[in-house]
Protein backbone atom coordinates (compact mmCIF):
# COMPACT_ATOMS: atom_id res chain seq x y z
CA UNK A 1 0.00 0.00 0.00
CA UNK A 2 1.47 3.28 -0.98
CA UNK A 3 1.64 5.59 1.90
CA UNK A 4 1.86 9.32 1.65
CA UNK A 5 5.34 11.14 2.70
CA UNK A 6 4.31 14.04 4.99
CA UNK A 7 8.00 15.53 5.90
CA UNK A 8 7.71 17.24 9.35
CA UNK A 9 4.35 16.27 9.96
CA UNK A 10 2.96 19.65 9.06
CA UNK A 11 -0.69 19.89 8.94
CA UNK A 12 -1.04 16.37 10.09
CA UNK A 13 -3.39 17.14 13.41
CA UNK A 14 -2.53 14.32 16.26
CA UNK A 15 -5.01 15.09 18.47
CA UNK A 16 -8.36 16.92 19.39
CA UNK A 17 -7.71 19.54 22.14
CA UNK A 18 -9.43 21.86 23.99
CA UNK A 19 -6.26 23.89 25.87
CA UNK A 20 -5.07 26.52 22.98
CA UNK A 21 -6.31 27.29 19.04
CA UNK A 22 -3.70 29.18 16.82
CA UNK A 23 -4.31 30.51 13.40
CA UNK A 24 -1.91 32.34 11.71
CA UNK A 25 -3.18 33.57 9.04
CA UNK A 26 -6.03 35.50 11.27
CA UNK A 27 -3.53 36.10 13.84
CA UNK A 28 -5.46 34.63 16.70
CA UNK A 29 -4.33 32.83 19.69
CA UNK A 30 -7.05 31.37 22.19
CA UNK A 31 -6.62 29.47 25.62
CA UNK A 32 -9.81 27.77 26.32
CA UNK A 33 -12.20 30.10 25.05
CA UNK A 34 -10.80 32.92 25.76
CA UNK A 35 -8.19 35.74 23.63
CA UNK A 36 -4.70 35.13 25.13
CA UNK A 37 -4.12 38.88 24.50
CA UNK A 38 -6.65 39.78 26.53
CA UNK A 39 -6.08 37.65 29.57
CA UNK A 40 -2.50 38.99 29.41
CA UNK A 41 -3.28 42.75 29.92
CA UNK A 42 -4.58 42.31 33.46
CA UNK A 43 -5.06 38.58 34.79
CA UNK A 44 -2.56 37.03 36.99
CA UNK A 45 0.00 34.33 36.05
CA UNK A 46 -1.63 32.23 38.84
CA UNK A 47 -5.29 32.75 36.90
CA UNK A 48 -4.16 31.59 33.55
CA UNK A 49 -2.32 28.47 34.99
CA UNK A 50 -5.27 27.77 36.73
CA UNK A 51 -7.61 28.32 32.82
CA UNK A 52 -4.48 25.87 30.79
CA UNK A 53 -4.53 23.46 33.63
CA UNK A 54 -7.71 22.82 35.00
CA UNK A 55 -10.23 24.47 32.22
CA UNK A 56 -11.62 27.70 33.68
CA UNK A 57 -10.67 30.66 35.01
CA UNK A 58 -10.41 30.07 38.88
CA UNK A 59 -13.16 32.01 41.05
CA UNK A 60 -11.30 33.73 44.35
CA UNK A 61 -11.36 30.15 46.33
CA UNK A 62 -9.81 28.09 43.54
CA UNK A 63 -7.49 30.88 42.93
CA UNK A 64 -6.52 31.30 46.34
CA UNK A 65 -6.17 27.36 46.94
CA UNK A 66 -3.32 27.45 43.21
CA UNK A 67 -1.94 30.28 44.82
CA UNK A 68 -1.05 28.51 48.10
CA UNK A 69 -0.17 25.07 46.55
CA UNK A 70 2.70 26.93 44.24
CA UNK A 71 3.97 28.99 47.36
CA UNK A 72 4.46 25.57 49.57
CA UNK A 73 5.78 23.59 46.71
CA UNK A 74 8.24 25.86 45.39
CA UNK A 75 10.91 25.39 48.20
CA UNK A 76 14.28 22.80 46.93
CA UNK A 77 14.92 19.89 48.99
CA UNK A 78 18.63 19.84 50.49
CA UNK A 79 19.36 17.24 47.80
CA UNK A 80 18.56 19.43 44.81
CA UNK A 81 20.42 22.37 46.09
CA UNK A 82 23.26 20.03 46.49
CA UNK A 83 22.92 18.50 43.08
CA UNK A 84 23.03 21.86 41.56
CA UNK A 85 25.68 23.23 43.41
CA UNK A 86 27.91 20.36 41.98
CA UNK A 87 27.31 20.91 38.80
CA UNK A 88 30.66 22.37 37.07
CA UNK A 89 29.98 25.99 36.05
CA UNK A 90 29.91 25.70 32.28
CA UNK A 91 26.68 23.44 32.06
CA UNK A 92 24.23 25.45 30.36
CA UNK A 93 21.35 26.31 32.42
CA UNK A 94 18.34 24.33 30.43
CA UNK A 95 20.27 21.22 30.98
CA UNK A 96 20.50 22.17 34.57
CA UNK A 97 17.36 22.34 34.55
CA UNK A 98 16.20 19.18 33.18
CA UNK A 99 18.60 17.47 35.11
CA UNK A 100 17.33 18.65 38.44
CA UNK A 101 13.63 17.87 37.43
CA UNK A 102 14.43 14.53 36.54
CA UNK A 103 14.91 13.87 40.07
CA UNK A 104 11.75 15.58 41.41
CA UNK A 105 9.04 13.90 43.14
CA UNK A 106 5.80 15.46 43.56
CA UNK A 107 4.62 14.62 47.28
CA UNK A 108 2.07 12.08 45.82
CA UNK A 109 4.58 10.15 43.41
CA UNK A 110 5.45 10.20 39.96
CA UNK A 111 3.90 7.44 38.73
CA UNK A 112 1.57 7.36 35.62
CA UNK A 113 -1.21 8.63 35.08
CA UNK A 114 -0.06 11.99 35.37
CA UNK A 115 -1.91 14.45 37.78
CA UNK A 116 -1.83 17.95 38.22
CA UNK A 117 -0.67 18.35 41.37
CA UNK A 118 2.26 16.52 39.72
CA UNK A 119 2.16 19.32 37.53
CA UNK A 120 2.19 21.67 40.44
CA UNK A 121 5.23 20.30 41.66
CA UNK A 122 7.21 21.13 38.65
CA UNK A 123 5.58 23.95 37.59
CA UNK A 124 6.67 25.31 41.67
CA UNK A 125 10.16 24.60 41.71
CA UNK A 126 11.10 25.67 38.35
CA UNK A 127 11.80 29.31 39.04
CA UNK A 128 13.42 28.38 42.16
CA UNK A 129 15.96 26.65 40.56
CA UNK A 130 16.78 28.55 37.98
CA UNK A 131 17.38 31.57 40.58
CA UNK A 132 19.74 29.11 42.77
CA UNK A 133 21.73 27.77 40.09
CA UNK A 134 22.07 31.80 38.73
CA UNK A 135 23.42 32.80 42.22
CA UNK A 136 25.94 29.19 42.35
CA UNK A 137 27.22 30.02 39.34
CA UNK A 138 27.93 33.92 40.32
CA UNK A 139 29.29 32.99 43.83
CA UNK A 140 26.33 34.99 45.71
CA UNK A 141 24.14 32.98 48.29
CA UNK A 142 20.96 32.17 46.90
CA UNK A 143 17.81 34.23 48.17
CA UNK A 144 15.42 31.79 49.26
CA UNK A 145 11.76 31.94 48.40
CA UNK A 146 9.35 34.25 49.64
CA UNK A 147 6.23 32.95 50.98
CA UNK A 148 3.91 36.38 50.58
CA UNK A 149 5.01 36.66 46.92
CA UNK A 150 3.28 35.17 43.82
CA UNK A 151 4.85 33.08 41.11
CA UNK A 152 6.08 35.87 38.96
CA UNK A 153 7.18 38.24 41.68
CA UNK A 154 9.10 35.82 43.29
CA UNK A 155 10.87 34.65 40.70
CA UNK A 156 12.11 37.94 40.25
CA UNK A 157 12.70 38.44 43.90
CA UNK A 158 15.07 35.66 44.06
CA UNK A 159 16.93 36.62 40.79
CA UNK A 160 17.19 40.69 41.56
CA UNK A 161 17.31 40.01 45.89
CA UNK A 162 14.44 42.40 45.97
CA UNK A 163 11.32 42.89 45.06
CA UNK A 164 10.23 44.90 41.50
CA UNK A 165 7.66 47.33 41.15
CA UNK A 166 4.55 46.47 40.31
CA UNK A 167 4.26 47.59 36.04
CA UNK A 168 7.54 45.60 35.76
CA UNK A 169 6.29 42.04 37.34
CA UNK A 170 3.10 42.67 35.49
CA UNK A 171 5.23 43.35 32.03
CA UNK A 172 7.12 39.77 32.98
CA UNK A 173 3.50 37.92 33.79
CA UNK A 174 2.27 39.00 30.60
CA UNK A 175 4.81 37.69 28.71
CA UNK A 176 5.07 34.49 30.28
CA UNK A 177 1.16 34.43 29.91
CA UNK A 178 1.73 34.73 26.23
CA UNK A 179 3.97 31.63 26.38
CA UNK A 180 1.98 29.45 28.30
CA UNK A 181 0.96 27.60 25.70
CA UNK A 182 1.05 27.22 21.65
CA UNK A 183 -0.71 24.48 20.44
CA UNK A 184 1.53 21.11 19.29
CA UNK A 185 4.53 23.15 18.72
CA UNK A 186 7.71 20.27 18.42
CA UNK A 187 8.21 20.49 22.51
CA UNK A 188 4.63 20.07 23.45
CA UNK A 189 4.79 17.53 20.26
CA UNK A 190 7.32 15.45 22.24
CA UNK A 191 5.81 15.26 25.85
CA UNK A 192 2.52 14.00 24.66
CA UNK A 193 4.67 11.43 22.54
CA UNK A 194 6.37 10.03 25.84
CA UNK A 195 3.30 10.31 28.01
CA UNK A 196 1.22 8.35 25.44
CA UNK A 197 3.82 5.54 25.99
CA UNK A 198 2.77 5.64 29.71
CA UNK A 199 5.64 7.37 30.53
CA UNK A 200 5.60 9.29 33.92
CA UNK A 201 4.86 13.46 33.62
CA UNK A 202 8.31 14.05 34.74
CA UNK A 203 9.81 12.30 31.25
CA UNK A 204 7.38 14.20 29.65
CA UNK A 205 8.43 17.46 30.77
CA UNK A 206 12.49 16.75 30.76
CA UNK A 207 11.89 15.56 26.85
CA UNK A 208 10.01 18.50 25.99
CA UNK A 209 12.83 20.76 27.89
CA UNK A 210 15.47 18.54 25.64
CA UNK A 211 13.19 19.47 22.49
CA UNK A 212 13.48 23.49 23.33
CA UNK A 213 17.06 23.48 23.84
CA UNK A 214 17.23 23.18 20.16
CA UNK A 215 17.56 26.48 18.55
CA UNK A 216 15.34 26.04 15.70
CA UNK A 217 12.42 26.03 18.71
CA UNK A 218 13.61 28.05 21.53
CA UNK A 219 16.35 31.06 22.36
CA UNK A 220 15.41 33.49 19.99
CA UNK A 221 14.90 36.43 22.21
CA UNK A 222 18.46 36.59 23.06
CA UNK A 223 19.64 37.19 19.66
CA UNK A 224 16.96 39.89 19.68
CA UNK A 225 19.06 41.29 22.60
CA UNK A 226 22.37 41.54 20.24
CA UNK A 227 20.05 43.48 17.52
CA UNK A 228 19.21 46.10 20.23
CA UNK A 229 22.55 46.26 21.16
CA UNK A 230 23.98 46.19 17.61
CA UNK A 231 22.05 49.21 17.25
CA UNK A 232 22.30 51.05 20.29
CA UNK A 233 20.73 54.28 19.47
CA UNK A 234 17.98 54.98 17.32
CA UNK A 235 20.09 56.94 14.48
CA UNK A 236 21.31 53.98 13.80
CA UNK A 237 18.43 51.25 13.49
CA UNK A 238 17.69 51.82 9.55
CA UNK A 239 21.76 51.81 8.67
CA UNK A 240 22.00 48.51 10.43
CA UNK A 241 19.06 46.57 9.28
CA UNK A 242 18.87 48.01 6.40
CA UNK A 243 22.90 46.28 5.47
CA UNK A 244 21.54 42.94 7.38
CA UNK A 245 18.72 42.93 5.32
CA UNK A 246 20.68 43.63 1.88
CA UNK A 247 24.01 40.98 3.17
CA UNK A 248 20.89 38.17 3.45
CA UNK A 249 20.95 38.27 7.49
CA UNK A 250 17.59 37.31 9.27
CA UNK A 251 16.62 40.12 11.25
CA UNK A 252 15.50 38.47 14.73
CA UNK A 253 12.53 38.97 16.22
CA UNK A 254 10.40 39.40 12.85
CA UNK A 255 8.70 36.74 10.97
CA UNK A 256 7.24 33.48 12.61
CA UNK A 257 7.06 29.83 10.83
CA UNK A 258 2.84 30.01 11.89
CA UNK A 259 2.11 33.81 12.16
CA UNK A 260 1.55 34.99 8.30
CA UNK A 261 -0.18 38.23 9.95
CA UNK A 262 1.01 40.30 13.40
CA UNK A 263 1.45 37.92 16.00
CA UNK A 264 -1.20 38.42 18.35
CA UNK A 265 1.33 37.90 21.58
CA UNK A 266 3.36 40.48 20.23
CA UNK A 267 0.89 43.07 20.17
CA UNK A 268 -0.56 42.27 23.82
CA UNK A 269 2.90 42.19 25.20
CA UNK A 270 3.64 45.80 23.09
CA UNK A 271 0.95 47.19 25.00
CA UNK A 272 1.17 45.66 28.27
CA UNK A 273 5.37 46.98 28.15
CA UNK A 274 3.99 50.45 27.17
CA UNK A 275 1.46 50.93 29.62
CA UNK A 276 3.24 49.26 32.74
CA UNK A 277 6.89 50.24 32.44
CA UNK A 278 8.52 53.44 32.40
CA UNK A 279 9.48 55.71 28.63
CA UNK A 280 12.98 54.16 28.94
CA UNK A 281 15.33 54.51 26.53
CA UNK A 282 15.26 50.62 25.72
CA UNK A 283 11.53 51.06 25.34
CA UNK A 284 11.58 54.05 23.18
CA UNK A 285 14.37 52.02 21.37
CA UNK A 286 12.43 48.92 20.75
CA UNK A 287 9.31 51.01 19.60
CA UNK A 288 11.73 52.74 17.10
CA UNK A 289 13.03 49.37 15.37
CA UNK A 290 9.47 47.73 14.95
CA UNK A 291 8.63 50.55 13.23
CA UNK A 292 11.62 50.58 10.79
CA UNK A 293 12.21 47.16 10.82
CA UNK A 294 8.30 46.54 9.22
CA UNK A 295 9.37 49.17 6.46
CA UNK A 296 12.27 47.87 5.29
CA UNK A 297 11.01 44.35 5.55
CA UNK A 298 8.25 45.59 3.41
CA UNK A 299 10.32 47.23 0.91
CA UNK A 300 12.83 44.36 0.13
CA UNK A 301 10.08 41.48 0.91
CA UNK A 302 6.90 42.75 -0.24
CA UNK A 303 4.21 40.12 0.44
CA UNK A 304 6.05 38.09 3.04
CA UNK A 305 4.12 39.63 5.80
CA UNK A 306 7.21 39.71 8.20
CA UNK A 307 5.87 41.45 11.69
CA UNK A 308 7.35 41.53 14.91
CA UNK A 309 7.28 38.14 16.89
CA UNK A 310 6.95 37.47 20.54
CA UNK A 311 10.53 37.34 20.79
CA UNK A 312 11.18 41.01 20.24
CA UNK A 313 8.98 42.22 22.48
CA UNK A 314 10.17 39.67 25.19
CA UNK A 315 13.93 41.31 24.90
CA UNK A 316 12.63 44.48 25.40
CA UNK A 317 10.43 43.23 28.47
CA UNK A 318 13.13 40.49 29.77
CA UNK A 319 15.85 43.06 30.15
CA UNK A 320 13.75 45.72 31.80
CA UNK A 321 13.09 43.61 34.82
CA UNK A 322 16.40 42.21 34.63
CA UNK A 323 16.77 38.67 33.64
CA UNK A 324 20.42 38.14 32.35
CA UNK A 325 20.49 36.71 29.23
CA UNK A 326 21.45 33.22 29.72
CA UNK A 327 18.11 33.04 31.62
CA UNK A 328 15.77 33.94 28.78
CA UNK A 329 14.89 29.99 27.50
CA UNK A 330 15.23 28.96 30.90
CA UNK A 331 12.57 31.51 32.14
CA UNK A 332 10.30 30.77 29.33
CA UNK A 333 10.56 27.34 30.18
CA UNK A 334 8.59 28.91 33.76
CA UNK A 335 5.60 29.18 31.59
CA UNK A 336 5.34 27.05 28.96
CA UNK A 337 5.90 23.88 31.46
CA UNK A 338 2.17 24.71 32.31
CA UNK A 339 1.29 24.09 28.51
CA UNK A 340 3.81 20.96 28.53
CA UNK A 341 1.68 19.45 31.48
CA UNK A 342 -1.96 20.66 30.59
CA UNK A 343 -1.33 18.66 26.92
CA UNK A 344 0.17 16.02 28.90
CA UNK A 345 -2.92 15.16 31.20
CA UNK A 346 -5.25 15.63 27.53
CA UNK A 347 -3.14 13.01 26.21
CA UNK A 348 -3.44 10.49 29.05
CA UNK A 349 -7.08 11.06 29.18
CA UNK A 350 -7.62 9.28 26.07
CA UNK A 351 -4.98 7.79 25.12
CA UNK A 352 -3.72 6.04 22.16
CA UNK A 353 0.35 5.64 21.36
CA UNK A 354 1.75 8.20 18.59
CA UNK A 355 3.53 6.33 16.60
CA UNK A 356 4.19 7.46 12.66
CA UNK A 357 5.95 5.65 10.25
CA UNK A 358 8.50 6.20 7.59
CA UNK A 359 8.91 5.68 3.81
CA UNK A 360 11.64 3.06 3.51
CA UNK A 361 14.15 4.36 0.67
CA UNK A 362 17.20 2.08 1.33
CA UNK A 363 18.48 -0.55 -0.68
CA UNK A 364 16.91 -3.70 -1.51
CA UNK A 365 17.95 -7.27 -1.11
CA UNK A 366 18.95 -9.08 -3.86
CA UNK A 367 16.65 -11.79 -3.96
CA UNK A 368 13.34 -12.54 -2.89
CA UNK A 369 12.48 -13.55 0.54
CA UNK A 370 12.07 -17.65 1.39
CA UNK A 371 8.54 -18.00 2.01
């Protein structure tokens, strides 16, 4: 029977879901019913974990009850904060990070099915150890968790030793709103693959971590970060781009492989940065090489529709609150593990193993087989 070769999988659906619908040619991004940009202007991180994760937006008891659960799960064991101090210096920090969640065990177990206070668990100690391997690493004694703080303030807290004002941490929960979840991008791809082996959430979640490290899926916003820097000043943003552009250089930050239109998490986090941080210079900056960048991009690609991505606006917001570099997968890794576990409990729900095939183009033996 002939079969028919489908490189990549695109537009091969593998599943019904109800967490997240993407179009890109509309430029629409819903979680659950509702716009994504929306929830990101003024709901809390703790609200939308609670919509991706358990299917509605929490009233103030259910909300109060996530709130507390992520507070007294977000702690390290001794062990972990020994296993992370021991790792030599020059480990990058995502495989840090899926190292030291490969040994966590939520209070209940591990074991499959998956749960979501498994989730919890994970979703908890993620910032936490991102913030204690960041202060190992620099030689400065980790600042422990603070138990009156919520998800996205703390986080911050225990990166900056002090707590942000309040248009910053809501600039940083909007963004990590917007990258909660994406539909079956390749890492959300891979942890329903492993859970619908039976797998255990934790594999789940340490393959889909393995998946982002890859830079065709994950790290863009840091090279955003070099364009800012490569331009420095506004006088200078059409003379740069405007030679990348011409030498056959991406510029990063515009363009996505779905988005054919302006990508609707771009524009929520444009407004949310304007309207919650100070006229900064980086700001003003950013605003100034959208608005050039879509020219030029128009002038020597008419047609291509290439618009400003999440990723630009997440350097601009990422380096106002002051996550170093080397921490921008990492910290998006804060948010979309709640994606990575919602599509994980779908898949075990009603599940069936994912397993394609190929098109076999090798050689041939020479004679027929014995029957």
């Amino acid at each position: 029977m002939k079969r028919e070769l489908n490189i990549g999988l695109e537009g091969i659906a593998i599943a019904e879901s109800k967490i997240t619908h993407v179009d890109g040619i509309k430029g629409e991004l819903v979680y659950r019913g509702h716009w994504a940009g929306e929830l990101a202007r003024d709901k809390s991180f703790e609200e939308i974990l609670h919509l991706v994760l358990f299917g509605s937006l929490p009233d103030a008891v259910q909300l109060k009850d996530v709130t507390q659960k992520l507070i007294s799960l977000r702690a390290l064991p001794s062990e972990l904060k020994t296993v992370i101090r021991s790792m030599p210096k020059g480990v990058p920090y995502m495989a840090v990070l899926r190292s030291v969640l490969s040994l966590v065990t939520a209070p209940e177990g591990t074991e499959y099915p998956p749960t979501a206070d498994q989730a919890l668990s994970l979703i908890a100690m993620t910032p936490t150890i991102l913030a204690y391997r960041y202060a190992s690493v620099n030689g400065t004694e980790p600042v422990e968790p603070h138990a009156s703080l919520g998800h996205v303030e703390n986080y911050l807290y225990m990166l900056n030793g002090r707590a942000l004002e309040a248009g910053l941490v809501r600039a940083l929960s909007a963004y990590l709103i917007l990258s909660m979840d994406h539909e079956i991008n390749a890492s959300t791809f891979t942890a329903r693959v492993v859970v619908a082996t039976q797998a255990d959430l934790v594999s789940a979640i340490c393959a889909a971590i393995g998946a982002l490290i890859g830079p065709l899926h994950g790290g863009a916003p840091s090279k955003v970060d070099d364009l800012l820097d490569e331009i420095g000043v506004e006088e200078r943003a059409e003379e740069v781009m405007r030679l990348k552009i011409e030498r056959g250089d991406r510029l990063m930050g515009f363009g996505h492989r779905v988005y054919k239109t302006w990508d609707p998490r771009a524009a929520a986090l444009k407004y949310v940065a304007q309207h919650n941080t100070e006229a900064s210079k980086l700001l003003k900056l950013s605003l100034h090489v959208e608005e050039v960048a879509v020219r030029l991009l128009e002038q020597y690609k008419p047609g291509r529709n290439l618009y400003p991505n999440i990723e630009f606006w997440a350097a601009a917001v990422l380096r106002s609150v002051n996550v170093p570099k080397e921490l921008y997968t990492p910290t998006f890794c804060c948010s979309r593990i709640v994606g990575w576990s919602a599509h994980v409990l779908e898949q075990s729900e009603n599940n069936r193993l994912i397993r394609p095939t190929a098109i076999y183009t090798g050689a041939w033996p020479d004679h027929e087989q014995a029957r």
